[in-house]
Protein backbone atom coordinates (compact mmCIF):
# COMPACT_ATOMS: atom_id res chain seq x y z
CA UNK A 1 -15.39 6.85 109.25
CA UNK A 2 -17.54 4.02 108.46
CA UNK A 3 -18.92 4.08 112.33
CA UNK A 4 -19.51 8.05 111.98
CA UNK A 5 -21.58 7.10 108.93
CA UNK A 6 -23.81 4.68 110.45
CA UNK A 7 -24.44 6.45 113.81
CA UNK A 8 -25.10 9.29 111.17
CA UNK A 9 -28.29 7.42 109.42
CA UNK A 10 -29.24 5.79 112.47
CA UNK A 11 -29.92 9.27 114.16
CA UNK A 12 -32.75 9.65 112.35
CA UNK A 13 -34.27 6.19 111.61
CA UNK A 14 -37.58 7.49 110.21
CA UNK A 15 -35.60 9.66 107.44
CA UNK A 16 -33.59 6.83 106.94
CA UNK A 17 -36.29 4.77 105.99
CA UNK A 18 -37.31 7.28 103.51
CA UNK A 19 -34.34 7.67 101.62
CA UNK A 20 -33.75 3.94 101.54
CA UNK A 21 -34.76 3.28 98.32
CA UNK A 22 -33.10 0.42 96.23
CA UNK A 23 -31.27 2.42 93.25
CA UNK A 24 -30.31 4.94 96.36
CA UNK A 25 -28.73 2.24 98.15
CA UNK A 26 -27.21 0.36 95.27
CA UNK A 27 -25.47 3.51 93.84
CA UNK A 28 -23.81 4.12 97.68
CA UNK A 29 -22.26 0.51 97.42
CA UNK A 30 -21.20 1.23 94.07
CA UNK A 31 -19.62 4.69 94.97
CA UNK A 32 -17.83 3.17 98.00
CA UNK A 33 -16.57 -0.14 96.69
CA UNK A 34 -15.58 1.17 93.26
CA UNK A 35 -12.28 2.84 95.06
CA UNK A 36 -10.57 3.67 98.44
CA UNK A 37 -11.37 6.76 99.85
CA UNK A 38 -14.22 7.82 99.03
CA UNK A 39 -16.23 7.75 102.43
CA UNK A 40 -15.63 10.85 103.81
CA UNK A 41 -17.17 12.20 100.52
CA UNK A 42 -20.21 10.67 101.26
CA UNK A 43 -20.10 11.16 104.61
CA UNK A 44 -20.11 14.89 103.74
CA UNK A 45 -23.08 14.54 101.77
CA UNK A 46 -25.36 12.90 103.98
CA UNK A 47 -24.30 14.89 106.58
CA UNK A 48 -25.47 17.84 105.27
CA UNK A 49 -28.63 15.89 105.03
CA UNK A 50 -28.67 14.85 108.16
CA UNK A 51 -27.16 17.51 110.22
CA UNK A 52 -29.01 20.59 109.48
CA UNK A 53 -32.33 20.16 109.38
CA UNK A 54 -33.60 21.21 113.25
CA UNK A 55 -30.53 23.92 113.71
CA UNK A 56 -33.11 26.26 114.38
CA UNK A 57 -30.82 28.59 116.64
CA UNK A 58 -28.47 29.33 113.82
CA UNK A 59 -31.00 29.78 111.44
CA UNK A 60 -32.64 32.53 113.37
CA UNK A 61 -29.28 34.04 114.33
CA UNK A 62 -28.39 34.47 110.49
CA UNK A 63 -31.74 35.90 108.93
CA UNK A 64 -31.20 38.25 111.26
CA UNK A 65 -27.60 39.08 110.29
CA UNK A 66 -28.70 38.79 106.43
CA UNK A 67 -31.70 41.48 107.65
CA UNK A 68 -29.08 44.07 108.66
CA UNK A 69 -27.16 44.33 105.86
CA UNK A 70 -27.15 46.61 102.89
CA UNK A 71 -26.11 45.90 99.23
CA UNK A 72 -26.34 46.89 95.94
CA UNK A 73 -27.81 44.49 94.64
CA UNK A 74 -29.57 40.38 96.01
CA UNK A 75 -27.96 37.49 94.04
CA UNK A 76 -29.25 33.97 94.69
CA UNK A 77 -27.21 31.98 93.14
CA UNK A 78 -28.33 27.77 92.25
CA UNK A 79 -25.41 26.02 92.12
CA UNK A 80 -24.13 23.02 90.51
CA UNK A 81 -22.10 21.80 93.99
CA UNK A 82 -23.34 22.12 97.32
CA UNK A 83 -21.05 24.34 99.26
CA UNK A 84 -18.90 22.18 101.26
CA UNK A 85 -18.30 19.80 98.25
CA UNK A 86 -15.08 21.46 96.25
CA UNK A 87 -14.16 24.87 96.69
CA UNK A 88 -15.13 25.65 93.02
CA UNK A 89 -15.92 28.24 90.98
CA UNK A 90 -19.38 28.48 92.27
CA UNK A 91 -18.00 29.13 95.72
CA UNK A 92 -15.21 31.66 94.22
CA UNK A 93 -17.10 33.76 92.27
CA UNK A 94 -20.47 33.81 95.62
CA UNK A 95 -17.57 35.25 98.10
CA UNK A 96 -16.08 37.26 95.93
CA UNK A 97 -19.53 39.18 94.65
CA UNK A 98 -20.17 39.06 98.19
CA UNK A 99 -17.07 41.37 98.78
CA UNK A 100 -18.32 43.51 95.67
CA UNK A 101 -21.41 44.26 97.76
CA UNK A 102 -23.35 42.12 96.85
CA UNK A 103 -25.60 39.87 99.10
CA UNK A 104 -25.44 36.42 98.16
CA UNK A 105 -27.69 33.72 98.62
CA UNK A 106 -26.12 30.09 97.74
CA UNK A 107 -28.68 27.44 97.70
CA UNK A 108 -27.84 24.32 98.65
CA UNK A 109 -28.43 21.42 96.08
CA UNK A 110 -30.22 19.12 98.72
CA UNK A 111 -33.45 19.55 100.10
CA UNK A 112 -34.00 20.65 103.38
CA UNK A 113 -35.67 17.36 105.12
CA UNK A 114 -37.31 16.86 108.49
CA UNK A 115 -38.00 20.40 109.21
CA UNK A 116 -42.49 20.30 109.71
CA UNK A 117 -43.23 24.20 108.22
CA UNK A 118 -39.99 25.29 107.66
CA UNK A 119 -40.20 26.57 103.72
CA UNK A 120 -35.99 27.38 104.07
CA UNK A 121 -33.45 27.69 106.32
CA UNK A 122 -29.75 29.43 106.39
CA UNK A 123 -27.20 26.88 107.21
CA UNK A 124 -24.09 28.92 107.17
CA UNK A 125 -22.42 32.05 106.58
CA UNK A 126 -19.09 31.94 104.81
CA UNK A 127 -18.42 35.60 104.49
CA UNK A 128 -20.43 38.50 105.97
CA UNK A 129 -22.57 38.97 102.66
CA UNK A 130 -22.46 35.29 101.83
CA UNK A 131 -24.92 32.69 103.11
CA UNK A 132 -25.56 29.15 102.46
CA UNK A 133 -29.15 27.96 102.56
CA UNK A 134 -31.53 25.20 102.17
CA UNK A 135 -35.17 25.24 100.18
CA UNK A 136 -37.64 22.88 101.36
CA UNK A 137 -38.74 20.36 98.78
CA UNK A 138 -41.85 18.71 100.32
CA UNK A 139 -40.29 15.17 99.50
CA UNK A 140 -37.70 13.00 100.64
CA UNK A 141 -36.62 13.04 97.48
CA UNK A 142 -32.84 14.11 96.55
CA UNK A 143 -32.50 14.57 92.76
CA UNK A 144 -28.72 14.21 91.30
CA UNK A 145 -29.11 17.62 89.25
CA UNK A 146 -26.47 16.03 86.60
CA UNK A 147 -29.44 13.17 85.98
CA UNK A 148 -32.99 14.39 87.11
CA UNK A 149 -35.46 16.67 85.99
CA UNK A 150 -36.67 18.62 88.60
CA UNK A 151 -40.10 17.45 89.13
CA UNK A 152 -43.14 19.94 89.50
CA UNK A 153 -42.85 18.67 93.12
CA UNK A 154 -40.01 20.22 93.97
CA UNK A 155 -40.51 22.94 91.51
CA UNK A 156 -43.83 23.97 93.50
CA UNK A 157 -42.05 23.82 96.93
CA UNK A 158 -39.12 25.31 96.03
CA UNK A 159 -41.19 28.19 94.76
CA UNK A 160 -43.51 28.62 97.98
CA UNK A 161 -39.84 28.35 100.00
CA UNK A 162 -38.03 31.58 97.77
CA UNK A 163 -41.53 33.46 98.11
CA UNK A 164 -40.95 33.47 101.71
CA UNK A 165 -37.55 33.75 102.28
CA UNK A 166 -37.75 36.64 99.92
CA UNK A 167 -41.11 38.26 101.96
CA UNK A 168 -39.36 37.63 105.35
CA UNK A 169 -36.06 39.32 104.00
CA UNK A 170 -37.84 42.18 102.33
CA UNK A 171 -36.35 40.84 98.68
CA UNK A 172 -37.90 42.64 95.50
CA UNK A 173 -36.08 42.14 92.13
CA UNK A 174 -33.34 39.57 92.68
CA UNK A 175 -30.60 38.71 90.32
CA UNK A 176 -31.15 34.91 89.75
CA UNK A 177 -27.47 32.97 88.50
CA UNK A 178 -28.14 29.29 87.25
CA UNK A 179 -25.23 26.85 87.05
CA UNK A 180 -26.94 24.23 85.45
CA UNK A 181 -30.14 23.58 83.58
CA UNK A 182 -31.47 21.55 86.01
CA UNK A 183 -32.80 24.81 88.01
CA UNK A 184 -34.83 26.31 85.37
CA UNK A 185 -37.90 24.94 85.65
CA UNK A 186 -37.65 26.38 89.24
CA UNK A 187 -36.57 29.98 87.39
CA UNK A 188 -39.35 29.95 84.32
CA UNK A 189 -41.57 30.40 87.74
CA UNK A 190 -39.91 34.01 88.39
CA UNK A 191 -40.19 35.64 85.45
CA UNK A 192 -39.49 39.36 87.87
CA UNK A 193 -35.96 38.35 88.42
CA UNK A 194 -33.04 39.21 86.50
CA UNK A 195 -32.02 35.67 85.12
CA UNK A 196 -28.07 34.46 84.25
CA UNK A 197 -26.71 31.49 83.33
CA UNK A 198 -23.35 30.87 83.97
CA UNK A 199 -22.10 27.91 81.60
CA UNK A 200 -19.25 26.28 83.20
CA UNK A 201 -19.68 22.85 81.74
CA UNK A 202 -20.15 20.81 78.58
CA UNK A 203 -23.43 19.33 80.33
CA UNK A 204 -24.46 16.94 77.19
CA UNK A 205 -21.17 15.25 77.24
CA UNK A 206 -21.93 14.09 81.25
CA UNK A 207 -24.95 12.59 80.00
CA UNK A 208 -26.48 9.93 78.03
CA UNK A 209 -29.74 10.10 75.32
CA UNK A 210 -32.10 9.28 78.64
CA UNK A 211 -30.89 12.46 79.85
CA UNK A 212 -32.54 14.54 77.01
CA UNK A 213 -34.93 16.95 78.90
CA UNK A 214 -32.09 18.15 81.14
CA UNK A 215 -30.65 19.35 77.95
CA UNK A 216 -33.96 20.77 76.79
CA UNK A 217 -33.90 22.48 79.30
CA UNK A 218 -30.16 24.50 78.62
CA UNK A 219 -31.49 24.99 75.13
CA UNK A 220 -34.20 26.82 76.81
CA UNK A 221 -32.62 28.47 79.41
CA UNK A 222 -29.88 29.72 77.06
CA UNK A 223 -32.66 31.80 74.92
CA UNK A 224 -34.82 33.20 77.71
CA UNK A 225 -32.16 33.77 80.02
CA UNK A 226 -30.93 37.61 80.27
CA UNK A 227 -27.71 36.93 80.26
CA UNK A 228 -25.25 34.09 79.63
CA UNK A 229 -21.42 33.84 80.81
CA UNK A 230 -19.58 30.83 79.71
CA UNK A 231 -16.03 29.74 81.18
CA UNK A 232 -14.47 28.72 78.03
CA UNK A 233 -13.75 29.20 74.31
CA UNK A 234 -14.84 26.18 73.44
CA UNK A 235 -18.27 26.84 75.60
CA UNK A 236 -18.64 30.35 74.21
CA UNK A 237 -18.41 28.88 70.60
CA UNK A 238 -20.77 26.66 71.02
CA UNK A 239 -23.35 28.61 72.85
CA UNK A 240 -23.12 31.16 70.35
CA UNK A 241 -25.06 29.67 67.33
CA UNK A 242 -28.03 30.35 69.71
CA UNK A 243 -27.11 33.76 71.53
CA UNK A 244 -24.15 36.00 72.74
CA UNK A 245 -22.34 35.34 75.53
CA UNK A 246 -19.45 36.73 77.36
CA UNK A 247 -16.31 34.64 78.52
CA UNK A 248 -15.95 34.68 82.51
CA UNK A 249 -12.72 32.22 83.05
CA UNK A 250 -11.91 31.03 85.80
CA UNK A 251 -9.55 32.05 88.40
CA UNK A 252 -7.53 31.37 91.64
CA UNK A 253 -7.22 32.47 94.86
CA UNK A 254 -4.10 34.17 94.55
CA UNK A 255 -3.45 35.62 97.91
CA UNK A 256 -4.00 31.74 99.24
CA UNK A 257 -1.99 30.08 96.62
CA UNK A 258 0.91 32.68 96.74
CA UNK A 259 1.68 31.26 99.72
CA UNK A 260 3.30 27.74 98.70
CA UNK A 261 6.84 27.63 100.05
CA UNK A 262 9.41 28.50 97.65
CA UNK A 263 10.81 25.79 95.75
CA UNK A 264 13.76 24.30 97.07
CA UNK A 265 15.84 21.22 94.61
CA UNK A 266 15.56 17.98 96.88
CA UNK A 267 16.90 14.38 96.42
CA UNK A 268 13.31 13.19 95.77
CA UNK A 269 11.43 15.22 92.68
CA UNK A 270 7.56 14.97 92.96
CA UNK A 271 4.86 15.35 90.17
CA UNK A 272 2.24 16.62 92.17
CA UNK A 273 -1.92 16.88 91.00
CA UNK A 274 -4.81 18.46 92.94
CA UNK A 275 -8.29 17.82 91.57
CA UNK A 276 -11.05 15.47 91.27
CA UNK A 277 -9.45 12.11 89.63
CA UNK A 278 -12.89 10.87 87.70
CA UNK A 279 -13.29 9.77 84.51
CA UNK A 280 -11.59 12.58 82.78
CA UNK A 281 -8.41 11.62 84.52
CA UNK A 282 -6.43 10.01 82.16
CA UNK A 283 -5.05 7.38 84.53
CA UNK A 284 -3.33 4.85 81.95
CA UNK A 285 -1.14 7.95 81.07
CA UNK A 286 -0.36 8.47 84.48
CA UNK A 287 1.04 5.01 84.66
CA UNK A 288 2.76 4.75 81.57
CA UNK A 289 4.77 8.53 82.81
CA UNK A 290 5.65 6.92 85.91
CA UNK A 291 7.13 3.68 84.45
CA UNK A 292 9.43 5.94 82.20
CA UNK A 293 10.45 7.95 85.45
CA UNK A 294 10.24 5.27 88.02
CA UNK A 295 12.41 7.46 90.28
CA UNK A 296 10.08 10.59 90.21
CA UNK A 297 7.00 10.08 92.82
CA UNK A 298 3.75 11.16 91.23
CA UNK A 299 1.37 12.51 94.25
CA UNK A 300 -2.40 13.22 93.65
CA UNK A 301 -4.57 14.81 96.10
CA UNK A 302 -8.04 14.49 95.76
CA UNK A 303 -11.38 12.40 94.89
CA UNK A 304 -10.98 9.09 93.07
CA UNK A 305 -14.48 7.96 93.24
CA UNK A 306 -15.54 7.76 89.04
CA UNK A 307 -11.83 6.50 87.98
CA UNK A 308 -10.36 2.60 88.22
CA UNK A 309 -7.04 3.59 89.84
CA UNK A 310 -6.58 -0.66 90.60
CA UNK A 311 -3.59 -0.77 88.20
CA UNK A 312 -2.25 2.64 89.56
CA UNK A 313 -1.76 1.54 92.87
CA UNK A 314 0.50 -1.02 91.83
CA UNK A 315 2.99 1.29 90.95
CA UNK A 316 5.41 2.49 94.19
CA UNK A 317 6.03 5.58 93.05
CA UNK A 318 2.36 6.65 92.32
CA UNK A 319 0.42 7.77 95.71
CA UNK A 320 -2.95 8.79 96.47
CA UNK A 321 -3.45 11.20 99.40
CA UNK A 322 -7.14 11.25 98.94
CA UNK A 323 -9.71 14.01 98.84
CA UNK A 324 -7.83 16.85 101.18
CA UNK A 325 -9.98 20.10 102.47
CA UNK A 326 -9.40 23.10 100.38
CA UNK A 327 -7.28 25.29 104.01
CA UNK A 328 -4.64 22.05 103.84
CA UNK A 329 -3.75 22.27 100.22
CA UNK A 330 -0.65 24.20 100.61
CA UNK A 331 1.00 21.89 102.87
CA UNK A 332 1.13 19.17 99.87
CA UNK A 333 1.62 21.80 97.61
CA UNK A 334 4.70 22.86 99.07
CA UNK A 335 6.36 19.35 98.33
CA UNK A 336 5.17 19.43 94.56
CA UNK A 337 8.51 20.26 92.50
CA UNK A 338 6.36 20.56 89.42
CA UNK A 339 2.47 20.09 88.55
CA UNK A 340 0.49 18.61 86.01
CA UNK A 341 -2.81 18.53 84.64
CA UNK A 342 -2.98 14.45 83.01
CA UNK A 343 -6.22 14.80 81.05
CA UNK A 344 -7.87 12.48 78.05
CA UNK A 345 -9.07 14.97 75.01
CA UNK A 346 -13.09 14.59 75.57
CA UNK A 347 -16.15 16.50 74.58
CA UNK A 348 -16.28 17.41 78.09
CA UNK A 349 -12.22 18.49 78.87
CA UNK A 350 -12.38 20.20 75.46
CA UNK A 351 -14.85 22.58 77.01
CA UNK A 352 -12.59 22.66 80.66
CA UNK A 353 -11.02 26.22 81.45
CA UNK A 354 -8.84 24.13 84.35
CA UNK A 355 -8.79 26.14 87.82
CA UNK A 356 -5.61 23.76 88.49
CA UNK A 357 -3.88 25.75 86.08
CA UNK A 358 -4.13 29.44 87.75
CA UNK A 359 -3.54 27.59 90.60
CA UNK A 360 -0.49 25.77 89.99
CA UNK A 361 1.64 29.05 88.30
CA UNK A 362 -0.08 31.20 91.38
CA UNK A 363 1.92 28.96 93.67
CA UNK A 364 5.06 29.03 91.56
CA UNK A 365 5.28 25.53 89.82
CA UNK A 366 5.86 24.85 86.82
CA UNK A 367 2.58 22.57 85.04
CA UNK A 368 2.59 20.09 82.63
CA UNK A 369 -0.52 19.34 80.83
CA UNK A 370 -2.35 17.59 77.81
CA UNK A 371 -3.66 19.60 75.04
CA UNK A 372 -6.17 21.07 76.64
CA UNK A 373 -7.85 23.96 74.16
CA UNK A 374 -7.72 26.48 77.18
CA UNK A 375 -4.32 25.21 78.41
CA UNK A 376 -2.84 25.40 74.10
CA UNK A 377 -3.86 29.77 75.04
CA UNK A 378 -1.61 29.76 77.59
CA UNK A 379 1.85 27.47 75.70
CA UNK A 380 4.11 30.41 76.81
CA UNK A 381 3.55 29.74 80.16
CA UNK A 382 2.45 25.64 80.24
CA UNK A 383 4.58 22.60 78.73
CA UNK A 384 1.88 20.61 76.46
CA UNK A 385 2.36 16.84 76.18
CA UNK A 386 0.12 14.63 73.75
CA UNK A 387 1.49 11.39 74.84
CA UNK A 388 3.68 9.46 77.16
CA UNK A 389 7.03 10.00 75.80
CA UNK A 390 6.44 13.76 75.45
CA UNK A 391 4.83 14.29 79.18
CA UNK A 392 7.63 12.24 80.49
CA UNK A 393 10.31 14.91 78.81
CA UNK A 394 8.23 17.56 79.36
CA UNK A 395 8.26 16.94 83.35
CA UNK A 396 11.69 17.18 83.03
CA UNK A 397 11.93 20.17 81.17
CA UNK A 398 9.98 21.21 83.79
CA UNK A 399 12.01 20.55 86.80
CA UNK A 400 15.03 22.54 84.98
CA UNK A 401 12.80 26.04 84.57
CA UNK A 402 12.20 25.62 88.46
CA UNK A 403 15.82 27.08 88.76
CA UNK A 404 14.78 30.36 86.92
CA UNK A 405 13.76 32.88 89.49
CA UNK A 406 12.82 35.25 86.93
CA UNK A 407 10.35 32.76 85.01
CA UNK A 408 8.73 31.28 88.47
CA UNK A 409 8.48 35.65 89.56
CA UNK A 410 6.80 35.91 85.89
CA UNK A 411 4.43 33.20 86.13
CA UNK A 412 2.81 34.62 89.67
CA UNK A 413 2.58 38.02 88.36
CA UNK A 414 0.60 36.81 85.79
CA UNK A 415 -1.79 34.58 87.65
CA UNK A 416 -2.22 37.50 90.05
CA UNK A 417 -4.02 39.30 86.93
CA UNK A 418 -6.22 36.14 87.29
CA UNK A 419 -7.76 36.59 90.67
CA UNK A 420 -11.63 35.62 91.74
CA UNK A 421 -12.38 39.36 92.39
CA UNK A 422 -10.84 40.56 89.30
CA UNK A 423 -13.71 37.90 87.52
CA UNK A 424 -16.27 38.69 89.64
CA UNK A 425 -15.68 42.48 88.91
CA UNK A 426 -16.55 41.11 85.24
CA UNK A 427 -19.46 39.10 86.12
CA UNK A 428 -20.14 42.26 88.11
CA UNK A 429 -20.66 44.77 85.10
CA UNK A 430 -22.16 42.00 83.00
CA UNK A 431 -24.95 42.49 85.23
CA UNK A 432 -25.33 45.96 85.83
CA UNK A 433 -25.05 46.35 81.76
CA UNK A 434 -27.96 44.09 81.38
CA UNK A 435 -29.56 46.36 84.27
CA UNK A 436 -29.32 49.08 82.00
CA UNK A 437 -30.50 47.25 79.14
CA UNK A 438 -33.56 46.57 80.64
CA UNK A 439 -33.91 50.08 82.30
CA UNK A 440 -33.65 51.43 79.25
């Protein structure tokens, strides 16, 4: 990996240069010495800075595929994850409008880089309404949105680049979804479009005082936007004591996840955890579970980069697979005897509504979590733990209801009522109400 990543940056020496500047450099050694496995993460990244920016052919091919489609209504959607990052709720809720009718637009959080004229450029098309695309942002500069104010820069540029994308595509009155503040400087510029936020985050509890204008900027964007969707309780509460909101959870992919094999008792029983394992991750629980069961094997697949997993590792029954593409999921998934969701109780997992969760009962496994606020709504189907002792038992108690057919049949039924389409079919008349609104 490390030689795909060089002959990567080397391809384009002169770009290199550009982005080679000292806190850029200093936060890659960070990111790749902090833990194992986190190259191909980075890899992805840069490749997508690197890879796309003269695929001129493909571009052409799918503006002209976009141009022949009709739908009932434009949505450009500015994420808070590129595309090819984590299959996410962003990415959930695009393909599933997309299958509403909707033609989606899902802009990538990199600038476009390299390209002379070229204001945008389609990258990739997902689903037949769904496609990916770059903006060009007249620098070589690549903001991390959960930091940086966009600057007027990029603002400008990004502008010019939806002007003409939207001319060339014959775009009037888009419907304009924000998943994080960082964007809105870019929407305050399109005051024609119908503007939503959708709040999937606690964003002030990623960030420090220094980081005050990005939260301005939500303050701002959750007054003047026309509607506002948050993923949580905890989120909704918040948000309004300055304006309604609707609650949009999140989902699963049900027809994917269905799909882990049946559970079968083996000699070996594995705790098994798919998800990013940052800072959130409460890791010294993990440890202190697997010392009380040292004959259980506790596998987590996934990202460590943002969590010291040092002390982990030195446990034989604890095992890191390592970030895993969202199609090979099941194949781990199918060795997992029961789930769990090890979180600390933060600003920011007090506002989580976990995918993990719809995920886990979709594929028939029991879950064990901490006291999560969205995961206490669900105790009839989820066995809470607060500390060691009681996750260690409730694992346990866990592997027994794996023998009840009728619970495991009980728990898919009900995360099949929790489907991406069946949210964006919410999202979906969210918007066409606030249509009407304004109609009216």
């Amino acid at each position: 990996m490390i030689n795909k990543f060089l002959r990567l940056i080397f391809s384009k020496p002169l770009l290199t240069l550009k982005l080679a500047r000292p806190r850029r450099i200093r936060n890659a050694i960070i990111f790749l010495c902090k833990n194992k496995g986190n190259m191909a993460q980075l890899y992805k990244r840069y490749q997508g800075i690197y890879g796309t920016s003269d695929n001129t052919l493909i571009h052409d091919e799918l503006v002209e595929a976009a141009k022949s489609l009709q739908s009932k209504k434009d949505l450009f959607i500015l994420p808070i994850i590129d595309w090819g990052f984590r299959h996410q709720r962003p990415q959930q809720l695009a393909l599933s409008l997309g299958k509403l009718g909707y033609r989606v637009f899902y802009f990538s959080t990199t600038p476009l880089m390299g390209a002379g004229m070229q204001k945008y450029q389609f990258v990739k098309q997902p689903f037949e309404n769904v496609f990916v695309c770059k903006l060009n942002a007249a620098t070589t500069q690549i903001d991390d949105i959960h930091q940086n104010e966009m600057t007027n820069v990029i603002r400008d540029s990004y502008q010019i680049a939806l002007n003409v994308l939207m001319t060339e595509l014959e775009i009037d009155s888009p419907v304009l979804v924000l998943n994080h503040p960082y964007w809105f400087p870019l929407a305050k510029l399109s005051p024609h479009f119908l503007l939503g936020y959708d709040c999937m985050d606690h964003h002030a509890a990623f960030h420090e005082a220094e980081f005050e204008g990005i939260l301005d900027n939500e303050k701002e964007l959750i007054i003047n936007a026309d509607f506002v969707v948050t993923s949580s309780s905890y989120l909704s509460n918040k948000v309004s004591q300055v304006r309604e909101n609707q609650i949009v959870r999140n989902g699963c992919e049900y027809e994917f996840f269905s799909n882990v094999a049946q559970w079968r008792s083996s000699k070996k029983t594995i705790a098994g955890y798919v998800g990013a394992i940052a800072e959130w991750f409460d890791i010294d629980l993990l440890i202190a579970v697997a010392e009380k069961l040292p004959h259980w094997e506790f596998q987590l697949v996934g990202s460590t980069a943002g969590c010291d997993i040092r002390e982990a590792m030195k446990l034989p029954n604890i095992i890191f697979i390592g970030e895993v593409e969202y199609g090979n999921l099941l194949g781990y998934m199918d060795q997992f005897d029961v789930c769990m969701i090890p979180f600390k109780l933060t600003e920011l997992t007090k506002a989580t509504n976990p995918v993990k969760v719809y995920e886990y009962l979709a594929a028939g496994r029991a879950v064990v979590s901490s006291p999560l606020p969205e995961v206490l709504l669900l105790k009839e189907k989820v066995f809470i733990a607060s500390d060691a002792a009681s996750f260690a038992n409730q694992l346990q108690f866990a592997l027994a209801s794996m023998k009840d057919s009728q619970l495991l049949s009980n728990w898919k039924r009900w995360a099949s009522e929790q489907d991406w389409l069946i949210r964006a079919k919410q999202f979906d008349k969210i918007i066409l109400e606030r249509n009407d609104r304004i109609a009216d």
